[in-house]
N, C-alpha and C. Protein backbone atom coordinates (compact mmCIF):
# COMPACT_ATOMS: atom_id res chain seq x y z
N UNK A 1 -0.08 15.99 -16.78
CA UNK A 1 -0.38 15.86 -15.36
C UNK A 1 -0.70 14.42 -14.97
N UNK A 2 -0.27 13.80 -15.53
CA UNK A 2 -0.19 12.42 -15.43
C UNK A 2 1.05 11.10 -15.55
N UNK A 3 1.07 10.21 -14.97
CA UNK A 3 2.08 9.11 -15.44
C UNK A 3 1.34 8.27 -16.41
N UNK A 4 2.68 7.56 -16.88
CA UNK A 4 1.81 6.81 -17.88
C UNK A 4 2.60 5.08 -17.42
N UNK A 5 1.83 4.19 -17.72
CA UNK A 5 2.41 2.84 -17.97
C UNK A 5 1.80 1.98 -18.96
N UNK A 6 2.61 1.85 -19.86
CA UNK A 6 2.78 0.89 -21.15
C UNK A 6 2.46 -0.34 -20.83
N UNK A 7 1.69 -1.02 -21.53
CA UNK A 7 1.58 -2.47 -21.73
C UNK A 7 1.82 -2.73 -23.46
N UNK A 8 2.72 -3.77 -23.60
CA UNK A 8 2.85 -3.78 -25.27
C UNK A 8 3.32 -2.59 -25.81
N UNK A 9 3.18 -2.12 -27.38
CA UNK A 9 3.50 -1.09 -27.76
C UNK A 9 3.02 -0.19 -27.65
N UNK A 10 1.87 -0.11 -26.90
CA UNK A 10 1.42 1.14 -26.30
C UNK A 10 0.43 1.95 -27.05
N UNK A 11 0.18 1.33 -28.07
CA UNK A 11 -0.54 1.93 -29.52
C UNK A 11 -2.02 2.75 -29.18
N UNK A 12 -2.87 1.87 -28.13
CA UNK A 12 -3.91 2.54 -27.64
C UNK A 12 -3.71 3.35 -26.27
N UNK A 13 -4.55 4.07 -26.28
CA UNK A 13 -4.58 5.21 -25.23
C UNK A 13 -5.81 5.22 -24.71
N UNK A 14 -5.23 5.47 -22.84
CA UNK A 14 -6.35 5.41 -22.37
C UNK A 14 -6.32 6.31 -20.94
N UNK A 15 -6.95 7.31 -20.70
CA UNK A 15 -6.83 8.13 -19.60
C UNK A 15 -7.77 7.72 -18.42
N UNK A 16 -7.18 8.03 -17.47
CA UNK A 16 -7.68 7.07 -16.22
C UNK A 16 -7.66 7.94 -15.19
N UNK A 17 -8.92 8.41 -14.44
CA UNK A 17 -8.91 9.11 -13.46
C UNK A 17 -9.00 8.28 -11.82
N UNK A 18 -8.04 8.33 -11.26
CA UNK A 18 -8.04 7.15 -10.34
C UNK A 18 -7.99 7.82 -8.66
N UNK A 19 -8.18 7.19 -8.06
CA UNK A 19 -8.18 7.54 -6.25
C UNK A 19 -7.34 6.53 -6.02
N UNK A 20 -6.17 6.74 -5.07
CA UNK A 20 -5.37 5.50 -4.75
C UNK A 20 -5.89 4.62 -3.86
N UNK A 21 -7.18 5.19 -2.98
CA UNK A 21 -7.86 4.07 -1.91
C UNK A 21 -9.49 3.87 -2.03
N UNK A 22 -9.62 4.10 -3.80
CA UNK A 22 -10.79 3.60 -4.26
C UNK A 22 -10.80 2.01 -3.88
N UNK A 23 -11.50 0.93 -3.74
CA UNK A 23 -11.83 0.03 -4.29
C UNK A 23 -12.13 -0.64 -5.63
N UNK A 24 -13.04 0.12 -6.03
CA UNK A 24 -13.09 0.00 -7.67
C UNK A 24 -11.98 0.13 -8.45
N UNK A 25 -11.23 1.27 -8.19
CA UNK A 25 -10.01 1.43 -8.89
C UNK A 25 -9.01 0.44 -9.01
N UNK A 26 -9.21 -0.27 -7.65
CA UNK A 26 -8.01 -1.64 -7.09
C UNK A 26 -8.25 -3.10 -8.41
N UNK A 27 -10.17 -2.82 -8.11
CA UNK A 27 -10.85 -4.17 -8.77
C UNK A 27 -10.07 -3.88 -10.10
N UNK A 28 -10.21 -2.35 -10.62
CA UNK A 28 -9.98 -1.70 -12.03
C UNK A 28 -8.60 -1.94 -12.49
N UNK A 29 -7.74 -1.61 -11.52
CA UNK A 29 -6.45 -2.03 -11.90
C UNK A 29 -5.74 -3.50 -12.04
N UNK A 30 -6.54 -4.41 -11.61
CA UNK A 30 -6.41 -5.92 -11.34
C UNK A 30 -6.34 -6.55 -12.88
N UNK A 31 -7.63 -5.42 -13.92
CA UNK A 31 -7.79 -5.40 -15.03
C UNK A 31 -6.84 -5.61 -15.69
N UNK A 32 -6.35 -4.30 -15.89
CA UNK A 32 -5.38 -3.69 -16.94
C UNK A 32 -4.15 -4.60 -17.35
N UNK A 33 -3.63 -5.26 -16.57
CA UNK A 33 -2.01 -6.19 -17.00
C UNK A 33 -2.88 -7.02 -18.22
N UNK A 34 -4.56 -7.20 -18.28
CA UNK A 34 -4.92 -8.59 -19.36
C UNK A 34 -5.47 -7.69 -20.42
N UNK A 35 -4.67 -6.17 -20.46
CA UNK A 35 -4.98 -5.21 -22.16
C UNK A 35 -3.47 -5.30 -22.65
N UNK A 36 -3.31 -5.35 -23.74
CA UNK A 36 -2.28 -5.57 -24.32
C UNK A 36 -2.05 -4.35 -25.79
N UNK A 37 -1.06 -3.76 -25.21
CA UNK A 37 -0.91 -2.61 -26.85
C UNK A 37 -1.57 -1.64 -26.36
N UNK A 38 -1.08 -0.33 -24.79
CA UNK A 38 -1.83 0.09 -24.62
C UNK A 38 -0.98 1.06 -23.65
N UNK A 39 -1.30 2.34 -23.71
CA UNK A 39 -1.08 3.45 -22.74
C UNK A 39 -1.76 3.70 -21.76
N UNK A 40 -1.51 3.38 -20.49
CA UNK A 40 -2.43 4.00 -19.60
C UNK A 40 -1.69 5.79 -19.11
N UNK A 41 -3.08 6.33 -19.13
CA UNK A 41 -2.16 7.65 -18.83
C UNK A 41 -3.18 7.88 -17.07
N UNK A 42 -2.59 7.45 -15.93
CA UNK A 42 -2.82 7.90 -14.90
C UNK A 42 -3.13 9.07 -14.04
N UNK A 43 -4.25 9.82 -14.31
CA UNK A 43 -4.68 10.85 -13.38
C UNK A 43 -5.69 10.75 -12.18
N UNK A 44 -3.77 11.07 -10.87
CA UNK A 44 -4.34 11.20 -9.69
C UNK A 44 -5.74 12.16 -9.41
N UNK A 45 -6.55 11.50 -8.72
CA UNK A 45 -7.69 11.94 -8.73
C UNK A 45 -8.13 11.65 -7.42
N UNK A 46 -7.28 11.70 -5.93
CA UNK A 46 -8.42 11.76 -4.86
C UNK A 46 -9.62 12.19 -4.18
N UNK A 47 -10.46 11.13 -4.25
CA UNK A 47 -11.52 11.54 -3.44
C UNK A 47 -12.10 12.04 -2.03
N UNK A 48 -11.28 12.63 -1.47
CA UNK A 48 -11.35 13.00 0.17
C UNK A 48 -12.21 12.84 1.19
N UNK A 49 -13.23 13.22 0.31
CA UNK A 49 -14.75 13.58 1.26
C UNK A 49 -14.90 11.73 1.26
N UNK A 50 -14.44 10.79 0.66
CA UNK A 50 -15.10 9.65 1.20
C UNK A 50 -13.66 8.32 1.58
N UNK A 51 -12.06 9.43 0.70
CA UNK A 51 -11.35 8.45 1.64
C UNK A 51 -10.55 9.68 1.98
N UNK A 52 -10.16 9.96 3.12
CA UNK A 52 -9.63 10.89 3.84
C UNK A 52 -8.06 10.82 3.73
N UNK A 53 -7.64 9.57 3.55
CA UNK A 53 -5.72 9.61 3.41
C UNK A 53 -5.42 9.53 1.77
N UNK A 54 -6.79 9.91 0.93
CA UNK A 54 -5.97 9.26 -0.52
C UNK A 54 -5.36 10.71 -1.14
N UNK A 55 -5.65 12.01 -0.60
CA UNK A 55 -4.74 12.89 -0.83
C UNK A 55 -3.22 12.92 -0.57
N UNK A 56 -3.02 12.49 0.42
CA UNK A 56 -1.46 12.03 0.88
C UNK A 56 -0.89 10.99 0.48
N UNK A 57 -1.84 9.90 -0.15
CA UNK A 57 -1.54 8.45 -0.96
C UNK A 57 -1.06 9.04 -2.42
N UNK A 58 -1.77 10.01 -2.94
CA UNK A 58 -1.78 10.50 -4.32
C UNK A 58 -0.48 11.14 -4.20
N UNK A 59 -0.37 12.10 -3.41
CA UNK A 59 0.96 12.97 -3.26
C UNK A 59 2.23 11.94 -3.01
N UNK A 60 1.90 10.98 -2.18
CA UNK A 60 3.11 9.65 -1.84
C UNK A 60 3.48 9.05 -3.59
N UNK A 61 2.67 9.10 -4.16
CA UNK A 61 2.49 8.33 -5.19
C UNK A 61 3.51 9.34 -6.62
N UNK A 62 2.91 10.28 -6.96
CA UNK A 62 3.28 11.08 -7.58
C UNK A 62 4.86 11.40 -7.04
N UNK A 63 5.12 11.67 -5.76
CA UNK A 63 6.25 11.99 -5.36
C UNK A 63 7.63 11.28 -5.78
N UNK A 64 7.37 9.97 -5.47
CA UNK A 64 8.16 8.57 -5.68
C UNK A 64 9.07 8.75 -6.56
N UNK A 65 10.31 7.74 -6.75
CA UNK A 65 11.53 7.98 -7.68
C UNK A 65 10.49 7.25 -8.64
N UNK A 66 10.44 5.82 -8.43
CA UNK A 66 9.09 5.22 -9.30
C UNK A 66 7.73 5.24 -9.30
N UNK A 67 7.07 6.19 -10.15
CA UNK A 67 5.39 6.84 -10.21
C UNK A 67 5.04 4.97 -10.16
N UNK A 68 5.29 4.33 -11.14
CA UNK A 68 4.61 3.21 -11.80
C UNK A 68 4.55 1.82 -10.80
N UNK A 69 5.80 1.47 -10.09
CA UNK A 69 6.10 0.89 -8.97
C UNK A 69 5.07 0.93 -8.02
N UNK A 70 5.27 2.34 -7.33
CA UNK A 70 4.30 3.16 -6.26
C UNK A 70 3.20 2.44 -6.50
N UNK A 71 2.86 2.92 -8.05
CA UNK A 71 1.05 3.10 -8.04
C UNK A 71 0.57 1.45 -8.16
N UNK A 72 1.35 0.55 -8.61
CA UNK A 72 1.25 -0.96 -8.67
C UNK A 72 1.47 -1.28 -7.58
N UNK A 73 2.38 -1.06 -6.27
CA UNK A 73 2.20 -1.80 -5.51
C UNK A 73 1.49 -1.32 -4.17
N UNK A 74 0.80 0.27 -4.57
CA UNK A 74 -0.36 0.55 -3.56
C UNK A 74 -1.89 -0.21 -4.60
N UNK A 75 -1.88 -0.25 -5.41
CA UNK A 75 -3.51 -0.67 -5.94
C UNK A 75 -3.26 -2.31 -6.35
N UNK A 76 -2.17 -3.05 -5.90
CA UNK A 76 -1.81 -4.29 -6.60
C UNK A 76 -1.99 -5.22 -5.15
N UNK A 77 -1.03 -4.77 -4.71
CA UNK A 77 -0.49 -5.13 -3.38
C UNK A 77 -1.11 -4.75 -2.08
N UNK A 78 -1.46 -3.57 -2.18
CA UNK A 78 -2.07 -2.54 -0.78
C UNK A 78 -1.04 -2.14 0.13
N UNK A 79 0.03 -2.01 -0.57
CA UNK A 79 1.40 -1.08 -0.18
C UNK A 79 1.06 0.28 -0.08
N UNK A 80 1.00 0.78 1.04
CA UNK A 80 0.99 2.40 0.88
C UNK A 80 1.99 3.15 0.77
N UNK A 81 2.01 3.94 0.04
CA UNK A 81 3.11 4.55 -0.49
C UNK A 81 3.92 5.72 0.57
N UNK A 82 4.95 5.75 0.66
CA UNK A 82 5.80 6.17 1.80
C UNK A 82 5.64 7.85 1.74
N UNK A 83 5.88 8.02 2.93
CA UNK A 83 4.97 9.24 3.32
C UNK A 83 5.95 10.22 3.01
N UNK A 84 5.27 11.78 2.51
CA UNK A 84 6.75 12.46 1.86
C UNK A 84 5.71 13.70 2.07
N UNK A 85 7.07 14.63 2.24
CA UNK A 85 6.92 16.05 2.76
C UNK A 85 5.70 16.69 1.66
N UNK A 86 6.42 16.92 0.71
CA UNK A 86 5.60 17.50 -0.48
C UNK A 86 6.58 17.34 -1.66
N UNK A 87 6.25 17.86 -3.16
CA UNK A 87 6.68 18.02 -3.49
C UNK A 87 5.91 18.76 -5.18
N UNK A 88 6.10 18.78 -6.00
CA UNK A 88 5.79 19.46 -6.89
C UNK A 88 4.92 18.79 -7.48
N UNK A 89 3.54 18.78 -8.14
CA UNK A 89 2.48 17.90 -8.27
C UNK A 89 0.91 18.48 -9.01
N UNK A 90 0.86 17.67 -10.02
CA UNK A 90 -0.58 18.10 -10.64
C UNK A 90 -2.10 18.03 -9.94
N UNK A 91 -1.77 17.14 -8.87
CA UNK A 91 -3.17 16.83 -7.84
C UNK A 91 -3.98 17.34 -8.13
N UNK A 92 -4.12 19.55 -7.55
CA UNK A 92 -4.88 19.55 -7.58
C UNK A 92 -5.65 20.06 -8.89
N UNK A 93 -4.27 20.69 -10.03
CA UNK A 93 -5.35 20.66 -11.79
C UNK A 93 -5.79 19.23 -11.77
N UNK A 94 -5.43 18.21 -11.48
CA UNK A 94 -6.57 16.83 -12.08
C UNK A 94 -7.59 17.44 -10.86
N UNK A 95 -7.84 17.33 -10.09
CA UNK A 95 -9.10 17.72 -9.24
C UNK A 95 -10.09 18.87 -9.70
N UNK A 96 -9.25 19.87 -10.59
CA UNK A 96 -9.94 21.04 -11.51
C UNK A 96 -10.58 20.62 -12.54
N UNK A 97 -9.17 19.82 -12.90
CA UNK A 97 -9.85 19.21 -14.50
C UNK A 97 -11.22 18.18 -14.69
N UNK A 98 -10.69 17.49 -13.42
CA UNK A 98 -12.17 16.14 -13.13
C UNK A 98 -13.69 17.23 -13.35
N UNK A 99 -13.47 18.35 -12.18
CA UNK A 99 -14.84 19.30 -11.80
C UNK A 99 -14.74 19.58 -13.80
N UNK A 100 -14.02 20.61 -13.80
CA UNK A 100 -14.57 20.95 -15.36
C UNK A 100 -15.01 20.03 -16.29
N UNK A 101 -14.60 18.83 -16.21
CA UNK A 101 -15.21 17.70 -17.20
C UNK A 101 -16.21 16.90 -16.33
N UNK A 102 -16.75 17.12 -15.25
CA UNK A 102 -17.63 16.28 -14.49
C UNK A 102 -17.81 14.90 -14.29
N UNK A 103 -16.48 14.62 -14.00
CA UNK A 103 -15.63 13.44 -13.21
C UNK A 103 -16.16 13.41 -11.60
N UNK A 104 -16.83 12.93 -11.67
CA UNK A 104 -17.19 12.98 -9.63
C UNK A 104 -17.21 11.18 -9.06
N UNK A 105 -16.66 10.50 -10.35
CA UNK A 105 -16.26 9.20 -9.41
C UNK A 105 -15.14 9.02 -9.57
N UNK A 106 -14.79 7.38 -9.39
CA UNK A 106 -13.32 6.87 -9.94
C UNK A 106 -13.64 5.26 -9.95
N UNK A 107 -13.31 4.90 -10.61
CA UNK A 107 -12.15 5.01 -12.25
C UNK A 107 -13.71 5.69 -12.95
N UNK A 108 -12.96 6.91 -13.67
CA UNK A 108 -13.43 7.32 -15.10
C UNK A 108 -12.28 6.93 -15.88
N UNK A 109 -12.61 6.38 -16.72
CA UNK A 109 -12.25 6.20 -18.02
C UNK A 109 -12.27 6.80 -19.15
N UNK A 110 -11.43 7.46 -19.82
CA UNK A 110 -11.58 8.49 -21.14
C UNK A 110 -10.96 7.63 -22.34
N UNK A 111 -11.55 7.73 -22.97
CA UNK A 111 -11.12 6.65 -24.37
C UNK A 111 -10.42 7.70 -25.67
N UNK A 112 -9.44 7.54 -26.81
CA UNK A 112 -8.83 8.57 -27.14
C UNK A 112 -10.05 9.13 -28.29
N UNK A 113 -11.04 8.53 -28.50
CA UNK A 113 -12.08 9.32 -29.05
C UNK A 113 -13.16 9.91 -28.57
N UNK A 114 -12.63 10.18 -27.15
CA UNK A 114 -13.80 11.10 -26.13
C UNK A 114 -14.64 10.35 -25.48
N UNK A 115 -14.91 9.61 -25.68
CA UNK A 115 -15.77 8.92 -24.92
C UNK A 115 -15.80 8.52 -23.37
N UNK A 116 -16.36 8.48 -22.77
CA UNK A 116 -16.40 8.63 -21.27
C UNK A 116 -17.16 7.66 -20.37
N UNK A 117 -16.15 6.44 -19.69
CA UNK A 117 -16.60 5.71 -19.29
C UNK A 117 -16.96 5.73 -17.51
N UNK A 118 -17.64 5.94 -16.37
CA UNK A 118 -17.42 6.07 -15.24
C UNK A 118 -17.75 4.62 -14.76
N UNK A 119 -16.96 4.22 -13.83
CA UNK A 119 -17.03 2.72 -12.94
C UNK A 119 -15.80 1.48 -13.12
N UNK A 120 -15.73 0.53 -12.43
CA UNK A 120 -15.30 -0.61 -13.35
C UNK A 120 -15.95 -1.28 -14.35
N UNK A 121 -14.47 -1.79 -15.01
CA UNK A 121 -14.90 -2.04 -16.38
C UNK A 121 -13.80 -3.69 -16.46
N UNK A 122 -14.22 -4.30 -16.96
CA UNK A 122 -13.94 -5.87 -17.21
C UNK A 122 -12.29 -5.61 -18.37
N UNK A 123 -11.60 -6.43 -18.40
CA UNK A 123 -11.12 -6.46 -19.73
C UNK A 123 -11.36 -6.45 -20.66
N UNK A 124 -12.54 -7.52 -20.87
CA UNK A 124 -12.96 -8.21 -22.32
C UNK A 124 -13.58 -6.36 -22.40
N UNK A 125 -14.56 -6.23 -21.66
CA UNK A 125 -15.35 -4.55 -21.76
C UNK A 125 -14.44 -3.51 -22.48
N UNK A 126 -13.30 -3.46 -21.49
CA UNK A 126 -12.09 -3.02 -22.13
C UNK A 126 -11.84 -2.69 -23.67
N UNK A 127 -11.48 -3.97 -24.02
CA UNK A 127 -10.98 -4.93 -24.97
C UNK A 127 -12.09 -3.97 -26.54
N UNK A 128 -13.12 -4.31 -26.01
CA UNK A 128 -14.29 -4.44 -26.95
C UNK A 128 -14.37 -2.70 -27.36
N UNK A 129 -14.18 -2.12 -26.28
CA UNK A 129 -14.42 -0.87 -26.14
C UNK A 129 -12.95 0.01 -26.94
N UNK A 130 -12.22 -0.51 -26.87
CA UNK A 130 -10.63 -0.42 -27.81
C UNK A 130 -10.72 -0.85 -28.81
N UNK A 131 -11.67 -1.78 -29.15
CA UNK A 131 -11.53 -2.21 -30.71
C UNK A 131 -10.11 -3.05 -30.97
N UNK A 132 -10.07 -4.27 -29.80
CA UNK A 132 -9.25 -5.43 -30.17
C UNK A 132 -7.70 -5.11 -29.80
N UNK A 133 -6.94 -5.78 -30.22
CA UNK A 133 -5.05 -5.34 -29.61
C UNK A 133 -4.53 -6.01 -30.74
């Protein structure tokens, strides 16, 4: 229920619960191009009750011929992603899955040994927290 985008060989893994019109997430994603050797696995995760269009940003996003494009040049750029009827989409299991794992911000961060980071997080933080590239 997620996209993923590679940096390097992709060796580390890292799950990412994101809002497309977080702030933090924007600062958060500004991050990521300076991790190297690394999977991001992207789960849409809008927050509604505090941004009201990032359900339709998430769905714009997910919808797209390019997930990875989309999601770089709405959290890179502040491109909003083009508006689309509907279409077939994990939205709202990540919105299930967040509640069952008690995800109530964004960026959470899940590390592939469970660990559970909520907020922004630096590279080097990153970095340190991956155990190097």
């Amino acid at each position: 229920d997620a996209f993923d985008i590679v940096h390097g060989d992709g060796k580390r893994q890292l799950y990412l619960f994101e809002d497309p019109d977080c702030p933090y997430c924007k600062k958060f994603e500004e991050q990521l191009p300076k991790i190297n050797n690394v999977t991001l696995h992207i789960f849409l995760f809008p927050l509604t009750t505090i941004h009201p269009h990032a359900y339709e940003h998430a769905l714009g996003v997910w919808c797209a011929n390019d997930r990875q494009k989309t999601w770089t040049d709405k959290m890179i750029k502040g491109i909003d992603p083009p508006a689309v009827a509907k279409c077939a989409n994990p939205i709202d299991r990540n919105l299930a899955l967040g509640e069952k794992i008690h995800i109530d911000g964004t960026p959470t961060i899940v590390f592939a040994d469970g660990r559970v980071r909520a907020g922004m997080m630096s590279a080097e933080d990153l970095e340190r927290m991956l155990g190097g590239g």
